[in-house]
Protein backbone atom coordinates (compact mmCIF):
# COMPACT_ATOMS: atom_id res chain seq x y z
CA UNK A 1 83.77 25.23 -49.64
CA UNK A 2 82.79 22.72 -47.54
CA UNK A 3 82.85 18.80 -47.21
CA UNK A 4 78.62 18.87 -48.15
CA UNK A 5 79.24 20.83 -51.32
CA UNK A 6 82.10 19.04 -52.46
CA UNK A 7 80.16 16.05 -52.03
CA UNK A 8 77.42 17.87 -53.96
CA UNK A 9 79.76 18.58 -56.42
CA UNK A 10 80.69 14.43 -57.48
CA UNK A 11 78.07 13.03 -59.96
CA UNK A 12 80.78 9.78 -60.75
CA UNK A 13 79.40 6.57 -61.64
CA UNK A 14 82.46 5.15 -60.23
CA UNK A 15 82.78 6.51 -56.53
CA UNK A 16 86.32 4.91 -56.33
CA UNK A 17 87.70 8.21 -58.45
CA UNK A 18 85.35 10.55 -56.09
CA UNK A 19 88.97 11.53 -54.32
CA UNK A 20 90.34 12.75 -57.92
CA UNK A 21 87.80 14.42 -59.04
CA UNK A 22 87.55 16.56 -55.91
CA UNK A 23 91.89 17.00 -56.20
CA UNK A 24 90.85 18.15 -59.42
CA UNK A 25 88.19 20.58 -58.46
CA UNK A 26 90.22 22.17 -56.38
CA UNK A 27 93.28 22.71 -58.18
CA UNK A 28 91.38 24.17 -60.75
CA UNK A 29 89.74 26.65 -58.62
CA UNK A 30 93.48 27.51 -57.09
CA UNK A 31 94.79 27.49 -60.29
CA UNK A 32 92.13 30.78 -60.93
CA UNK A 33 93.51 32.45 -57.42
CA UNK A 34 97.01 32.20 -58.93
CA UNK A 35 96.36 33.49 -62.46
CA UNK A 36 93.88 36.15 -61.69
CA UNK A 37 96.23 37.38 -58.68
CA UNK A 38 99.52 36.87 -60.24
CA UNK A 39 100.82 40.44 -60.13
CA UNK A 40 99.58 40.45 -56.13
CA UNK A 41 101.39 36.45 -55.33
CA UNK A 42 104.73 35.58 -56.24
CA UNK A 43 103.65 31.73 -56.36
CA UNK A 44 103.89 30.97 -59.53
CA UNK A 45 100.37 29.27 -61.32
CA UNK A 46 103.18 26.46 -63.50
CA UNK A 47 103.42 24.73 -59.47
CA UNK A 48 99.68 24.06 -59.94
CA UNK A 49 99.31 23.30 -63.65
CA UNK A 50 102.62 20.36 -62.77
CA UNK A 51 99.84 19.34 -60.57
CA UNK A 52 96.62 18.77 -62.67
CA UNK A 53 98.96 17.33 -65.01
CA UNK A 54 100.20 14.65 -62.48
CA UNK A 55 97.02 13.94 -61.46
CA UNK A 56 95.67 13.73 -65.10
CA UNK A 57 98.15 11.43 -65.94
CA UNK A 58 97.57 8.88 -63.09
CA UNK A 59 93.67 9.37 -64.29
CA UNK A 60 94.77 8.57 -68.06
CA UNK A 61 96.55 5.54 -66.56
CA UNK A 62 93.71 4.14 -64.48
CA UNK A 63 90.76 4.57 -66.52
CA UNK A 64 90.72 3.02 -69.93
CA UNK A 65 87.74 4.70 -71.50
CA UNK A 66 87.40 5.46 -74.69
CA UNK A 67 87.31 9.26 -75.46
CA UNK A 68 85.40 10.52 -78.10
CA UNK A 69 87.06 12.39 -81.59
CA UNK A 70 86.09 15.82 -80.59
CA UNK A 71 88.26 15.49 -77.85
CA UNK A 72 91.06 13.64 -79.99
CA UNK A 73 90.90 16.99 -82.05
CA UNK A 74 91.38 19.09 -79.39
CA UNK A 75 94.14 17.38 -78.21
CA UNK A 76 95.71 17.20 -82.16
CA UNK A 77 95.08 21.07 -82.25
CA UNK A 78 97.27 21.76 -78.95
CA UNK A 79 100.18 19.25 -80.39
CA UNK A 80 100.37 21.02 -83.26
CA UNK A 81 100.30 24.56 -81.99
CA UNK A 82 103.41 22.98 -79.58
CA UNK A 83 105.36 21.39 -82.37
CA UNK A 84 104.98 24.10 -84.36
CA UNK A 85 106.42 26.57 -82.11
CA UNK A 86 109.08 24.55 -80.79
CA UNK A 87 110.13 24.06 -84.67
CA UNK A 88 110.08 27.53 -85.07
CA UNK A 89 111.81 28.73 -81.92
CA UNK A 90 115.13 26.21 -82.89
CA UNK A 91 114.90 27.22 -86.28
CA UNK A 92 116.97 30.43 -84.88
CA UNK A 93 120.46 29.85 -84.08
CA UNK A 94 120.49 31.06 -80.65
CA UNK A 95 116.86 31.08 -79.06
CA UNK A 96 117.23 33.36 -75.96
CA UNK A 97 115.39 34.14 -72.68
CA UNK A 98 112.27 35.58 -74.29
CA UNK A 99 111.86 33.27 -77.45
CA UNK A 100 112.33 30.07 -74.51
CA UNK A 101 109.99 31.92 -72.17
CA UNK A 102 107.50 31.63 -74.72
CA UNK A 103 108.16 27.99 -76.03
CA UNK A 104 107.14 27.23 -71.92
CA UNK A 105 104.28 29.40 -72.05
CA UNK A 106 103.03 27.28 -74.74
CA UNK A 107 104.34 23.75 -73.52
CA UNK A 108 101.94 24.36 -71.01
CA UNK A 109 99.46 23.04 -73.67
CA UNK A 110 100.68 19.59 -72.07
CA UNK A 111 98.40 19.91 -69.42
CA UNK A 112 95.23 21.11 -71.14
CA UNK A 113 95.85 18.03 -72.73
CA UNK A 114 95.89 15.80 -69.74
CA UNK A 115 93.06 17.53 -68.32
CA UNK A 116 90.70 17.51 -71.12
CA UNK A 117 90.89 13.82 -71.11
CA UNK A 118 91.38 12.99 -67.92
CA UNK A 119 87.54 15.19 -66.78
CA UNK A 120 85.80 12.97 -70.08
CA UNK A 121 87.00 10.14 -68.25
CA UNK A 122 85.86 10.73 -64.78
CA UNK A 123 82.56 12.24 -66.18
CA UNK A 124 82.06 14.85 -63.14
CA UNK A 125 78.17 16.42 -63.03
CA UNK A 126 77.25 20.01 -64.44
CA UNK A 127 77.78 21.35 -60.70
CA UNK A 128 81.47 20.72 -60.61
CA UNK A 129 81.35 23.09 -64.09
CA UNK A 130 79.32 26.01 -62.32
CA UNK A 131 80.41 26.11 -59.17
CA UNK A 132 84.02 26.38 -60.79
CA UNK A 133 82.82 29.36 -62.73
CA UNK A 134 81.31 30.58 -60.01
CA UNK A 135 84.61 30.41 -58.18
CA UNK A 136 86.35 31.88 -60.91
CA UNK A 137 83.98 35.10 -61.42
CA UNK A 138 84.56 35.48 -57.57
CA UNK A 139 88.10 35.30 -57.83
CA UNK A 140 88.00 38.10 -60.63
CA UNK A 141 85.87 40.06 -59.06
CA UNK A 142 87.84 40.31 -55.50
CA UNK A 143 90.86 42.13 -57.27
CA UNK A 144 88.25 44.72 -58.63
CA UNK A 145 87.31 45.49 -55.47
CA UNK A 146 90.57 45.05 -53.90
CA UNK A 147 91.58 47.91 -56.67
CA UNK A 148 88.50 50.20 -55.73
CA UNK A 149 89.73 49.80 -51.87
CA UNK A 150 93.32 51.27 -52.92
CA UNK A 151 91.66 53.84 -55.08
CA UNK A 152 89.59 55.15 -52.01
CA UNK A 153 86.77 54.60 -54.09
CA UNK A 154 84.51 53.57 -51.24
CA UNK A 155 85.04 56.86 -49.68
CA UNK A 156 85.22 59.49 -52.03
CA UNK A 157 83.32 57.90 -54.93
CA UNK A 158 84.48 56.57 -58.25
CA UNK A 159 86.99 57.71 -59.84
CA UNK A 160 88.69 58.38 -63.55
CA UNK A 161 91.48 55.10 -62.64
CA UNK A 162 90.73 51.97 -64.83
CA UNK A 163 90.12 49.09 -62.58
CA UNK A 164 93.17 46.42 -62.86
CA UNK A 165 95.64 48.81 -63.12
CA UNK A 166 96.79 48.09 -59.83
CA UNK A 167 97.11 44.66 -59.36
CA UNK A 168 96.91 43.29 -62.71
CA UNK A 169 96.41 44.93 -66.02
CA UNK A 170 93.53 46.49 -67.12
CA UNK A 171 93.28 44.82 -70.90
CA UNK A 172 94.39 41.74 -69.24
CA UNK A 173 91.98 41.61 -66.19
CA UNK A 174 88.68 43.00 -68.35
CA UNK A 175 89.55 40.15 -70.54
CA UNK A 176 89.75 37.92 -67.57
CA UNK A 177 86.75 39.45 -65.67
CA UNK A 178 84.65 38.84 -68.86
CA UNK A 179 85.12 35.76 -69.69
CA UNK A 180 83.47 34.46 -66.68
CA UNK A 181 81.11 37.16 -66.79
CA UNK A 182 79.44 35.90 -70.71
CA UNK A 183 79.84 32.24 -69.38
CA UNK A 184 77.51 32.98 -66.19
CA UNK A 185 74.86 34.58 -68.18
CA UNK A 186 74.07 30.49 -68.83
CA UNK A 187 74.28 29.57 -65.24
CA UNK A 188 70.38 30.73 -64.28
CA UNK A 189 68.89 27.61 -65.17
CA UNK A 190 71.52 25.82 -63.34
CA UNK A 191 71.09 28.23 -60.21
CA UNK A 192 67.45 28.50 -59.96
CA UNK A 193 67.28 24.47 -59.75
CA UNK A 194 69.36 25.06 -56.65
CA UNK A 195 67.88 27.50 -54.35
CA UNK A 196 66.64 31.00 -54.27
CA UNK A 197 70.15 32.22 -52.45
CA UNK A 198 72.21 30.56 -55.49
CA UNK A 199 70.36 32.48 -58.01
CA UNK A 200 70.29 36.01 -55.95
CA UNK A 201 74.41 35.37 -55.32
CA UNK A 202 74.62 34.60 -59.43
CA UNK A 203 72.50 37.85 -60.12
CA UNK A 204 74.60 39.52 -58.35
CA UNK A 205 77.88 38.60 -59.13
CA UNK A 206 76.90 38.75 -62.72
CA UNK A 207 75.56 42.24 -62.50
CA UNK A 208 78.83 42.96 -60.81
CA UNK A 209 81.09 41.54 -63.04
CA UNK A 210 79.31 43.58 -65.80
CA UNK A 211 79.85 46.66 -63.91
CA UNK A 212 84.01 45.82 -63.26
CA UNK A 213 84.46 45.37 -67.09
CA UNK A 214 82.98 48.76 -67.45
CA UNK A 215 85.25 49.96 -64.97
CA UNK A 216 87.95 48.55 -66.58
CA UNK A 217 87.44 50.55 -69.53
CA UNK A 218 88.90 48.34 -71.77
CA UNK A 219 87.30 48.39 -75.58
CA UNK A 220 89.09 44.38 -75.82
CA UNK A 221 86.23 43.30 -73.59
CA UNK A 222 83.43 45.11 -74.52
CA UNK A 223 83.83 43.34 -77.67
CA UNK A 224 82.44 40.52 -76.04
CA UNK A 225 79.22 41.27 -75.44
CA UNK A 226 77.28 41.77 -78.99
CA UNK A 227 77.39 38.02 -79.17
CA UNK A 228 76.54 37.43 -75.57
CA UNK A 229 73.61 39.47 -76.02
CA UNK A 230 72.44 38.05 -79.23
CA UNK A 231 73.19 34.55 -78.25
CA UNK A 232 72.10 34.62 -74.31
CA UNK A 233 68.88 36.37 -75.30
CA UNK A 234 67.90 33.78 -78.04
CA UNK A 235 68.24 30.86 -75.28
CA UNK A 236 66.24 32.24 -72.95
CA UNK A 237 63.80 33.50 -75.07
CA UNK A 238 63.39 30.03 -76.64
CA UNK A 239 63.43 28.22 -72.83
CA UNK A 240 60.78 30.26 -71.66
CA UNK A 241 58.51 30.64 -75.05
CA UNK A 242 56.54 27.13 -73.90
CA UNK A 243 57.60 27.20 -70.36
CA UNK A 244 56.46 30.59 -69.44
CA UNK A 245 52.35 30.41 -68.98
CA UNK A 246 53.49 27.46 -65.78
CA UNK A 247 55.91 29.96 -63.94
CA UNK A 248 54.83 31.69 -61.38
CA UNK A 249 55.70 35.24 -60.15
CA UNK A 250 58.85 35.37 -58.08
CA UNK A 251 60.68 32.66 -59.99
CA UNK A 252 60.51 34.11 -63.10
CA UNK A 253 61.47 37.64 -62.11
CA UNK A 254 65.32 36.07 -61.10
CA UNK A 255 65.66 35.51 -64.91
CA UNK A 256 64.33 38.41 -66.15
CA UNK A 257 65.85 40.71 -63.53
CA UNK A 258 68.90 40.21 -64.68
CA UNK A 259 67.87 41.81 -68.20
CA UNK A 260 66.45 44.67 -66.93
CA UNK A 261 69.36 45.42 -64.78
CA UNK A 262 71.82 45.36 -67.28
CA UNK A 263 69.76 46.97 -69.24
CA UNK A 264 69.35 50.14 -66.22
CA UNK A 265 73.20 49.99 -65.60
CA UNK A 266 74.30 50.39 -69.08
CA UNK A 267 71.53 53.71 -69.22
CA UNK A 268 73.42 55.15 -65.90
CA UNK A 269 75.35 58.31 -66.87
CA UNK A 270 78.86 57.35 -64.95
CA UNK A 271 78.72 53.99 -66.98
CA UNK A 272 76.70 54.96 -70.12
CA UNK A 273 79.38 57.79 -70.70
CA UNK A 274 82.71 55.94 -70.10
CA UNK A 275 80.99 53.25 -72.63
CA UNK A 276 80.42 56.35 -75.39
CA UNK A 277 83.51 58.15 -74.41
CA UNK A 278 85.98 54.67 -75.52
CA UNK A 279 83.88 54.09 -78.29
CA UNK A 280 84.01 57.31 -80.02
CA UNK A 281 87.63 57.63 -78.84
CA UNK A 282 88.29 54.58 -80.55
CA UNK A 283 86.59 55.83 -84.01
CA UNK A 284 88.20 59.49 -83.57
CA UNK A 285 91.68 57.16 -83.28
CA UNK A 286 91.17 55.21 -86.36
CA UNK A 287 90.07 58.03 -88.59
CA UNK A 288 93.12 59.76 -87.50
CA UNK A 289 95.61 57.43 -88.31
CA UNK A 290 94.28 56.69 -91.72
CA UNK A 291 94.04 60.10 -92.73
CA UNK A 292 97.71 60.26 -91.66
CA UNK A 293 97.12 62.97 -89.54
CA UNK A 294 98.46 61.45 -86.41
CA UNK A 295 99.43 58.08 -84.93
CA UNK A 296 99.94 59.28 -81.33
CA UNK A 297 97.24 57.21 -79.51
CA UNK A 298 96.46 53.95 -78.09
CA UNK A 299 95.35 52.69 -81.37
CA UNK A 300 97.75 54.53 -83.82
CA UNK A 301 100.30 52.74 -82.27
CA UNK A 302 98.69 49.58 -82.81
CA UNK A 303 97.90 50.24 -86.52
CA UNK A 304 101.40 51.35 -86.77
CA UNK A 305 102.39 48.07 -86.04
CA UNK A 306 100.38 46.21 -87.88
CA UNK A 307 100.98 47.78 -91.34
CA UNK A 308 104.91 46.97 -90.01
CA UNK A 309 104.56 43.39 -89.64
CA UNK A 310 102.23 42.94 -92.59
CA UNK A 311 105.13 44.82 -94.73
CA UNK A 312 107.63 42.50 -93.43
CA UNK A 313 105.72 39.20 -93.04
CA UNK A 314 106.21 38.21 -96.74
CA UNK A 315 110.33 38.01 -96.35
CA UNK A 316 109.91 35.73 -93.47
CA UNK A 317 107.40 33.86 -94.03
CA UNK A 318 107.89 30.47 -93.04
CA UNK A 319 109.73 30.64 -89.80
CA UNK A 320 109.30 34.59 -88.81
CA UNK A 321 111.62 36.52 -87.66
CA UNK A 322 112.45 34.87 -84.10
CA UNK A 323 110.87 35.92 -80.57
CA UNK A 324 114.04 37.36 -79.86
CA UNK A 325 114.66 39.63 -82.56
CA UNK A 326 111.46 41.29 -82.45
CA UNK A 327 111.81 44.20 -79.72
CA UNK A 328 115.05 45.50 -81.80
CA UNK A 329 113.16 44.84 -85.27
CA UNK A 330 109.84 46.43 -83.61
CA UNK A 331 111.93 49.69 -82.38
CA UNK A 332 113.86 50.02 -85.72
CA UNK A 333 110.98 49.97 -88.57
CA UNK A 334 108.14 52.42 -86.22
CA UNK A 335 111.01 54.69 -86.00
CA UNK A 336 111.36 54.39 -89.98
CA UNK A 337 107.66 54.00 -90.34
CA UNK A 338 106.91 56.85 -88.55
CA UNK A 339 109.45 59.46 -90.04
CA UNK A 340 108.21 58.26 -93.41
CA UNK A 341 104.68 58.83 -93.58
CA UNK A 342 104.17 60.97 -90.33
CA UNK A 343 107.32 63.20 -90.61
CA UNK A 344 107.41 62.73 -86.91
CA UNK A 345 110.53 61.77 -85.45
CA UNK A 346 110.19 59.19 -82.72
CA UNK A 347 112.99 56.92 -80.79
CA UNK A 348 110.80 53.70 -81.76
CA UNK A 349 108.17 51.52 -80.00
CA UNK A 350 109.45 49.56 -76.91
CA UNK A 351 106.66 46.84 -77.10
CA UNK A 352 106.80 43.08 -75.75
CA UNK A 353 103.67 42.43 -78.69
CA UNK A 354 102.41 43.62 -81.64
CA UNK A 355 99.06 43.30 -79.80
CA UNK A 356 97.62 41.13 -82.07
CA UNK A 357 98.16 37.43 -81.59
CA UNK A 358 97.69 36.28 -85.40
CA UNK A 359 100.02 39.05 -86.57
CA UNK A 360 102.42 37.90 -84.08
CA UNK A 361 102.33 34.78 -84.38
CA UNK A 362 102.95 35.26 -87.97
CA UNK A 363 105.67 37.56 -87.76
CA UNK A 364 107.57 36.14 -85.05
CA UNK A 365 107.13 32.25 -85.65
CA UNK A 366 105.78 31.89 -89.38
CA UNK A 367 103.22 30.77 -91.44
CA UNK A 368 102.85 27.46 -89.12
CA UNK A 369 102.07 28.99 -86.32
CA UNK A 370 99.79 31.27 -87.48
CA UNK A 371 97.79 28.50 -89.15
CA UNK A 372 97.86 26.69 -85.44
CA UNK A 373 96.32 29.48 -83.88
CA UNK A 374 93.25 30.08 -86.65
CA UNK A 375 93.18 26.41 -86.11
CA UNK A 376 91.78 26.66 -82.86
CA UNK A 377 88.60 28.99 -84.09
CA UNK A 378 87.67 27.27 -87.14
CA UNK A 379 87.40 24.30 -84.47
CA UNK A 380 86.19 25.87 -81.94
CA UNK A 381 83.27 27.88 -83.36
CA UNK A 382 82.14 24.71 -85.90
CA UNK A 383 82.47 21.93 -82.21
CA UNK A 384 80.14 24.44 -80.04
CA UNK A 385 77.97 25.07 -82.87
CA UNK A 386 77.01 21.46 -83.41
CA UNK A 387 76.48 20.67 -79.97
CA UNK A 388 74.33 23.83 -79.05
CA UNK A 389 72.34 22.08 -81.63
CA UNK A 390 72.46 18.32 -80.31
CA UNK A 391 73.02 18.79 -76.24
CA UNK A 392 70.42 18.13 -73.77
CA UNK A 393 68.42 20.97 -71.96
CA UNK A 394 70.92 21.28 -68.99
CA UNK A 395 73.95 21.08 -71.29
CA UNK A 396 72.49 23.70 -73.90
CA UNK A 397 73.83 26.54 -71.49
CA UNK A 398 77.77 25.10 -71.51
CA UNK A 399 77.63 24.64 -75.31
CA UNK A 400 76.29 28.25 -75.78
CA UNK A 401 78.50 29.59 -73.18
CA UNK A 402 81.45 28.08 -75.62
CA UNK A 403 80.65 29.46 -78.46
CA UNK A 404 79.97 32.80 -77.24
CA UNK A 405 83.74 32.42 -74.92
CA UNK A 406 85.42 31.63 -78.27
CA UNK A 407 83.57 34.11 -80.73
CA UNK A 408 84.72 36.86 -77.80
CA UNK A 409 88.08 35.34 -77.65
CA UNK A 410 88.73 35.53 -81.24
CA UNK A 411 87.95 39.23 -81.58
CA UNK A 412 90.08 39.82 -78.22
CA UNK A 413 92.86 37.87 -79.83
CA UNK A 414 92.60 40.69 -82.95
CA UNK A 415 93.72 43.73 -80.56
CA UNK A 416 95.40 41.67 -77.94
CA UNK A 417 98.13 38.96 -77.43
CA UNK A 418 96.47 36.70 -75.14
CA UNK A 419 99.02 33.61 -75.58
CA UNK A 420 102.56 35.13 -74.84
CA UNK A 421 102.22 35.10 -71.14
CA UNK A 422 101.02 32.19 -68.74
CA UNK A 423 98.05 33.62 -67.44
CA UNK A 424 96.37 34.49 -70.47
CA UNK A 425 97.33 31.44 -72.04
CA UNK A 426 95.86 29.71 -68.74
CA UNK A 427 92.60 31.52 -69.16
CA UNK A 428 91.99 30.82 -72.36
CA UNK A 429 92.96 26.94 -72.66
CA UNK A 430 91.61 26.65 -69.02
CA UNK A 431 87.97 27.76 -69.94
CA UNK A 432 88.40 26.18 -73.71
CA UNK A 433 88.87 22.63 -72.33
CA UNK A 434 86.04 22.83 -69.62
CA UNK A 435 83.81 24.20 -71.50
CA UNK A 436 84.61 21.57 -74.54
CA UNK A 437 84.76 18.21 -72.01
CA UNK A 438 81.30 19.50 -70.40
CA UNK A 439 79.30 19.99 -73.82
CA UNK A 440 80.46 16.69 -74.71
CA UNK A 441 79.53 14.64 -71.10
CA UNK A 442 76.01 13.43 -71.15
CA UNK A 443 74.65 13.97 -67.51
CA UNK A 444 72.45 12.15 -65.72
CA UNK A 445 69.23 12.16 -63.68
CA UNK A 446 69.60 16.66 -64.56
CA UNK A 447 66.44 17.48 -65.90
CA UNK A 448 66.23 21.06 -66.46
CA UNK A 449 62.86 21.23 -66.42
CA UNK A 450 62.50 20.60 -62.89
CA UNK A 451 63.70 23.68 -61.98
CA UNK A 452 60.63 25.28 -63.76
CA UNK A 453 57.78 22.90 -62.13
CA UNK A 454 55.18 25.33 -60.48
CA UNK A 455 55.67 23.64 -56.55
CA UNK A 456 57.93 25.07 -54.39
């Protein structure tokens, strides 16, 4: 990116933080390269988080502005889930490598913190937002492709491999890839005020990103996209209900292309089947297990340990069990569980997670905890809701794109356990606190309506 865009980027009333705002910009968008490629670099992402939180704090320290209670929520919400944990972790006698590991993943909540305050403070415009997500979808897609190069997809065609499963996970990466994929569905306003070439390059890449999660074949991120639809199509169909007798033919085809695209892709066979094959997988799966008649899938295994945790919850139900102690207690009770009402003899489950991060944050660190973590959904969902209803025109998209990120991250957080490892944790306090400072930041001299005048 170059000098001009950065430039572009900077929308400060106070050009003497111009410098820190552009730091900021870009440690964000390195902080993506690290997280997204952290099975590919050995860097670890922490360097860069130190970072934003350095900067944050000088920020904090040289601008004096009040913040407003939304934000003062936020940051209550991330204290608490960090004393919480770290009361839970010493409430052990002997917290060990993987119960600490955890405690740092979550101390990392220092520098959401910092972050969230410091960006209300120095007020950047809606381009430093987009062009960050635009960045970010970018990143994600590259190790897609990068995966489809090793698979020798581009010379003998696609393939049954799940994309991710080289160089990152697949659950992990399609959680990743859509994220930025339901957040960019908002960007076409944003884009088409821009140029022609910014709103092609954002078609694409979102019809790209769409097809990657497919590829990934992961059921955790297809979750995602009821709401996206629902809510994406009710913005634009509202935005265009008065505005659409004054466009003219090719400017309103961008927006609408990108409908009938997805729309096509979803009805191709390669896609249309792996999408019906998961799904009625996952049905066949859950039938199974509750019928008893098996629990030797993907999802058996997962129901298994839920009824497991759910059994034991209630004897430890304050603290949990301990981070430590749950491999050995995980391996012990399947093997029990499974002999009991499977009559199958098994050696026991050699998970890191219960794959859900309620239930495991329940089980491992108590009742606390667990209440932390719904915390940040009941606040969440009721913040963006307001402000989709309050926000100006060109911050409607960022407050939509919220609610629809944490709706999608709620149900991912049901089969998945996004915030025992740094880069999931990154992702999802990362996106939370952008897309929370920018719904709250009144912009200036952005008139989305501009974008739809019939010159030009």
């Amino acid at each position: 990116m170059d000098i001009l865009m950065t430039d572009r980027i900077m929308a400060l009333p106070n050009r003497e933080y111009r410098g820190t705002i552009r730091l900021l910009f870009f440690l964000i968008a390195i902080t993506f390269i690290l997280y997204v490629y952290r099975n590919v670099i050995s860097v670890n992402v922490e360097f860069v988080l130190v970072l934003i939180l350095l900067i944050s704090s000088f920020t904090l320290y040289k601008i004096k502005d009040k913040v407003p209670r939304e934000i003062w929520i936020w940051v209550g919400l991330l204290v608490l889930y960090w004393l919480t944990t770290l009361v839970a972790t010493f409430a052990h006698e002997s917290p060990e490598k993987r119960a600490l590991f955890v405690l740092s993943v979550v101390s990392l909540s220092w520098v959401f913190i910092g972050l969230t305050i410091a960006l209300y403070k120095l007020k950047p415009g809606l381009d430093f937002f987009w062009y960050l997500m635009l960045i970010g979808g970018s990143i994600a897609l590259s190790v897609g492709v990068l995966d489809a190069y090793e698979y020798g997809w581009f010379n003998s065609g696609i393939g049954s491999q799940r994309l991710g499963d080289i160089n990152s996970h697949p659950v992990k990466y399609a959680v990743v890839v859509n994220g930025f994929f339901i957040i960019l569905l908002g960007s076409l306003p944003w884009a088409l005020k821009k140029n022609k070439w910014m709103l092609s390059f954002i078609v694409l890449l979102i019809v790209a990103l769409f097809l990657t999660a497919v590829l990934t074949k992961s059921r955790t991120a297809w979750i995602g996209w009821p709401e996206a639809l629902v809510g994406w199509a009710i913005y634009y169909f509202v935005l265009f209900k008065d505005s659409f007798p004054k466009i003219k033919y090719p400017k309103v085809s961008f927006i609408i292309l990108i409908g009938i695209v997805l729309f096509s892709l979803s009805q191709v066979d390669f896609i249309k089947k792996r999408i019906a094959d998961r799904s009625s997988l996952a049905a066949k799966e859950i039938n199974v297990y509750l019928d008893r008649e098996s629990m030797n899938s993907s999802l058996g295994h997962r129901l298994l340990s839920y009824e497991i945790a759910v059994q034991k919850i209630p004897e430890v139900v304050w603290f949990g069990i301990g981070e430590d102690a749950f491999p050995e207690f995980l391996k012990l009770e399947s093997k029990h569980f499974a002999k009991e009402h499977f009559n199958q003899d098994i050696s026991g489950f050699k998970y890191s997670q219960l794959h859900n991060q309620f239930l495991m944050s329940f089980l491992t660190k108590g009742v606390f905890v667990f209440v932390s973590v719904l915390l940040f959904f009941v606040f969440l969902i009721a913040f963006f809701v307001k402000r989709v209803g309050i926000v100006s025109k060109e911050v409607k998209p960022i407050a939509i794109a919220g609610l629809i990120f944490s709706i999608s991250s709620f149900l991912a957080f049901l089969p998945e356990t996004p915030l025992q490892n740094t880069d999931m944790s990154t992702h999802f306090f990362l996106l939370c606190s952008l897309l929370i400072v920018f719904s709250l930041i009144e912009q200036k001299n952005q008139n989305i309506s501009e974008g739809f005048s019939s010159n030009g």
